[in-house]
Structures are given as structure tokens and as C-alpha cells.
C-alpha atoms as a PDB file:
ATOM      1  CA  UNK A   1      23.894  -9.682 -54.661  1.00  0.00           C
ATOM      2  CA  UNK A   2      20.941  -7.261 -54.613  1.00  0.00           C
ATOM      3  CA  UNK A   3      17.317  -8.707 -54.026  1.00  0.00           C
ATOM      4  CA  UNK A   4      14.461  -7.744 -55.486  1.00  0.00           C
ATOM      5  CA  UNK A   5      13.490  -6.628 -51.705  1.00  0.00           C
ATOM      6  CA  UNK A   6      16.606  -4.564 -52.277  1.00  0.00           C
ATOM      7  CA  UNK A   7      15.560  -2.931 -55.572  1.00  0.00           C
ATOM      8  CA  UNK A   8      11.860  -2.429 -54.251  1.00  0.00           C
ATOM      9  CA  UNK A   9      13.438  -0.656 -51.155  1.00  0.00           C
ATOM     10  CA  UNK A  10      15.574   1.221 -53.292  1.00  0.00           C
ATOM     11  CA  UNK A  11      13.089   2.287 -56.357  1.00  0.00           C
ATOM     12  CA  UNK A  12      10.564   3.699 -52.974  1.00  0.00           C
ATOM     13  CA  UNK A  13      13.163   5.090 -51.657  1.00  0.00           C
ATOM     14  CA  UNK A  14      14.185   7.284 -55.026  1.00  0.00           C
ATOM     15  CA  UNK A  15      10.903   8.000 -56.100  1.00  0.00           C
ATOM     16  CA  UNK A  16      10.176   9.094 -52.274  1.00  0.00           C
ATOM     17  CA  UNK A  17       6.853   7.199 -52.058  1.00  0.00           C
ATOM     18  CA  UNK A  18       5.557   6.236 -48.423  1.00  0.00           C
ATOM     19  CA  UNK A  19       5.440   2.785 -47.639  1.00  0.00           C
ATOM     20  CA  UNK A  20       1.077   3.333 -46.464  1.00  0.00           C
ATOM     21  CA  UNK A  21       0.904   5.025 -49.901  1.00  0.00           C
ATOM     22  CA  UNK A  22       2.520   2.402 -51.990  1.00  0.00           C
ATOM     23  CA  UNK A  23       0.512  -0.213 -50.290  1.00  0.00           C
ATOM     24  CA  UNK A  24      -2.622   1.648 -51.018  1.00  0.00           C
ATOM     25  CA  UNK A  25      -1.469   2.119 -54.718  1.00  0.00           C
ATOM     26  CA  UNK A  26      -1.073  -1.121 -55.395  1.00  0.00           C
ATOM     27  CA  UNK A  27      -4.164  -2.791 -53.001  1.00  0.00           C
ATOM     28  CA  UNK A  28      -1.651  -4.778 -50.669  1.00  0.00           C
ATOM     29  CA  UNK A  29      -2.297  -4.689 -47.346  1.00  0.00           C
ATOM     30  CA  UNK A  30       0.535  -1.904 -45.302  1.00  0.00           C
ATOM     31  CA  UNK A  31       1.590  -5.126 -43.158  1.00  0.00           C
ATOM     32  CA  UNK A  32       1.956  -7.046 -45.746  1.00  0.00           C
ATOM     33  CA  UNK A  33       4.229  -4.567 -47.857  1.00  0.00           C
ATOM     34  CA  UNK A  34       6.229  -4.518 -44.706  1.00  0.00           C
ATOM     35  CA  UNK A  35       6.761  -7.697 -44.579  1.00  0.00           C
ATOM     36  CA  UNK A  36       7.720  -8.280 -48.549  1.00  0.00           C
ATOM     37  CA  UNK A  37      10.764  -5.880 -47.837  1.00  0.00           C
ATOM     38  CA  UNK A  38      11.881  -6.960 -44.456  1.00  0.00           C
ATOM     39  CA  UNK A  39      12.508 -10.751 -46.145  1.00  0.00           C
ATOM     40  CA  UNK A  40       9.975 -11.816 -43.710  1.00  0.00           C
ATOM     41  CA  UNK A  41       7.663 -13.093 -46.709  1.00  0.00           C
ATOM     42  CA  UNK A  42       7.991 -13.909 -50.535  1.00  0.00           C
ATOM     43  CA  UNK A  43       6.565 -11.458 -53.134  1.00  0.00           C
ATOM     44  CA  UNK A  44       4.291 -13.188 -55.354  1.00  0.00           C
ATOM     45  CA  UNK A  45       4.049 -12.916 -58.896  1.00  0.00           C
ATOM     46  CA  UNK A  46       0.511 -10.969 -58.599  1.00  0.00           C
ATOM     47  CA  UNK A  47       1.849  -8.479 -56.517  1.00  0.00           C
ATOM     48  CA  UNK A  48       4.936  -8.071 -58.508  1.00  0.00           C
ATOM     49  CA  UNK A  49       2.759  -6.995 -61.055  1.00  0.00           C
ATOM     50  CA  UNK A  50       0.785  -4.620 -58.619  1.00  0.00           C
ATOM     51  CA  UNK A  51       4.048  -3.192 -57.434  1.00  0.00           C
ATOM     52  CA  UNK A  52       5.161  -2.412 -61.034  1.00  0.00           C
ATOM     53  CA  UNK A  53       1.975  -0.573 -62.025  1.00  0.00           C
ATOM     54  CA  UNK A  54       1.597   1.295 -59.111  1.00  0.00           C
ATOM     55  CA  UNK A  55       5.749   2.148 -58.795  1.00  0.00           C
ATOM     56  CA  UNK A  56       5.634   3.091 -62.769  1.00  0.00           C
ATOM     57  CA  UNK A  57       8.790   0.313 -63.533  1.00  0.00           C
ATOM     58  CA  UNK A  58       9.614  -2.729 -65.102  1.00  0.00           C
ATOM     59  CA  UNK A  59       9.608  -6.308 -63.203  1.00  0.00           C
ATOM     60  CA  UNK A  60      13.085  -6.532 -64.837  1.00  0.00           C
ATOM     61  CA  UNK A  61      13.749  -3.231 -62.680  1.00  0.00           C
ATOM     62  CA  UNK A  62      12.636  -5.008 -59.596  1.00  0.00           C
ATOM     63  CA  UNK A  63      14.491  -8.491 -60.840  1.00  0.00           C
ATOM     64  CA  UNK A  64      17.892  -6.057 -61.389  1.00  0.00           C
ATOM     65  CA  UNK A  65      17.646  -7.277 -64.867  1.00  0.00           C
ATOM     66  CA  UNK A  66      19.064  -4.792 -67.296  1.00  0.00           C
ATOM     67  CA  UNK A  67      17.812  -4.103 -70.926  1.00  0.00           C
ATOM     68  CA  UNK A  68      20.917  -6.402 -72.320  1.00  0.00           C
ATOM     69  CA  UNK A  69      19.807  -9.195 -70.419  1.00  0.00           C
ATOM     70  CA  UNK A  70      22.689  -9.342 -67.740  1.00  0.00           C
ATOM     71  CA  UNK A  71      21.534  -9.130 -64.065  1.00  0.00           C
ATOM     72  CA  UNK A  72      22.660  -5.914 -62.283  1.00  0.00           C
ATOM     73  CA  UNK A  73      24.145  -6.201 -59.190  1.00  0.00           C
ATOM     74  CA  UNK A  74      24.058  -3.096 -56.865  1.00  0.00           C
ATOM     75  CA  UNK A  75      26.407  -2.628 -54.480  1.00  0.00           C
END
């Protein structure tokens, strides 16, 4: 089952985007960031928000939903 750690991971990853950039984009601290995608603390719904803006998605890209309503699951 894929995470929405695992999605954010993956959407920085394919859009290329620094970790120290992304952070900056969206006004959460680098550390912080860090630890949102290493598990090591929960994403809150404000910053899910931030993330989206500054990321240009969805939250039901970083939830895995898809535009039918079903969850995606990446393997």
C-alpha cells in the first residue's frame, strides 16, 4: 500500500524538485520536510495544502486517490 509519504517522495522525485527548494516553496521548515517523508512525523492537513500549492497537484494525488474515486495503489 503506497503512503502519502510515498506519493510525496514520488511526485518530488518526477517533477525533480530539491527537497531545500520544496521546503522553501511551501514555508516548511527543510527538517521538517525531512521528517514528513522519512515517517518520522505526520503531515498535517495545513501543510498538505502547502505541499499541493507549491508541488502544482491535487491532495487526492498525494492521498493516491484517483479521479473515479478508487484509491491507487503503486507498486
Amino acid at each position: 500500500m503506497q503512503t502519502v509519504e510515498g506519493n510525496l517522495r514520488r511526485i518530488i522525485d518526477e517533477k525533480g524538485i530539491k527537497q531545500r527548494h520544496l521546503a522553501e516553496k511551501a514555508g516548511i521548515p527543510e527538517k521538517t520536510l525531512s521528517a514528513m517523508l522519512n515517517g518520522r512525523r505526520e503531515i498535517h492537513h495545513d501543510e498538505i495544502v502547502k505541499l499541493c500549492i507549491a508541488l502544482h497537484v491535487t491532495p487526492n494525488e498525494l492521498y493516491g486517490i484517483s479521479k473515479n474515486g478508487q484509491r491507487v495503489y503503486i507498486t
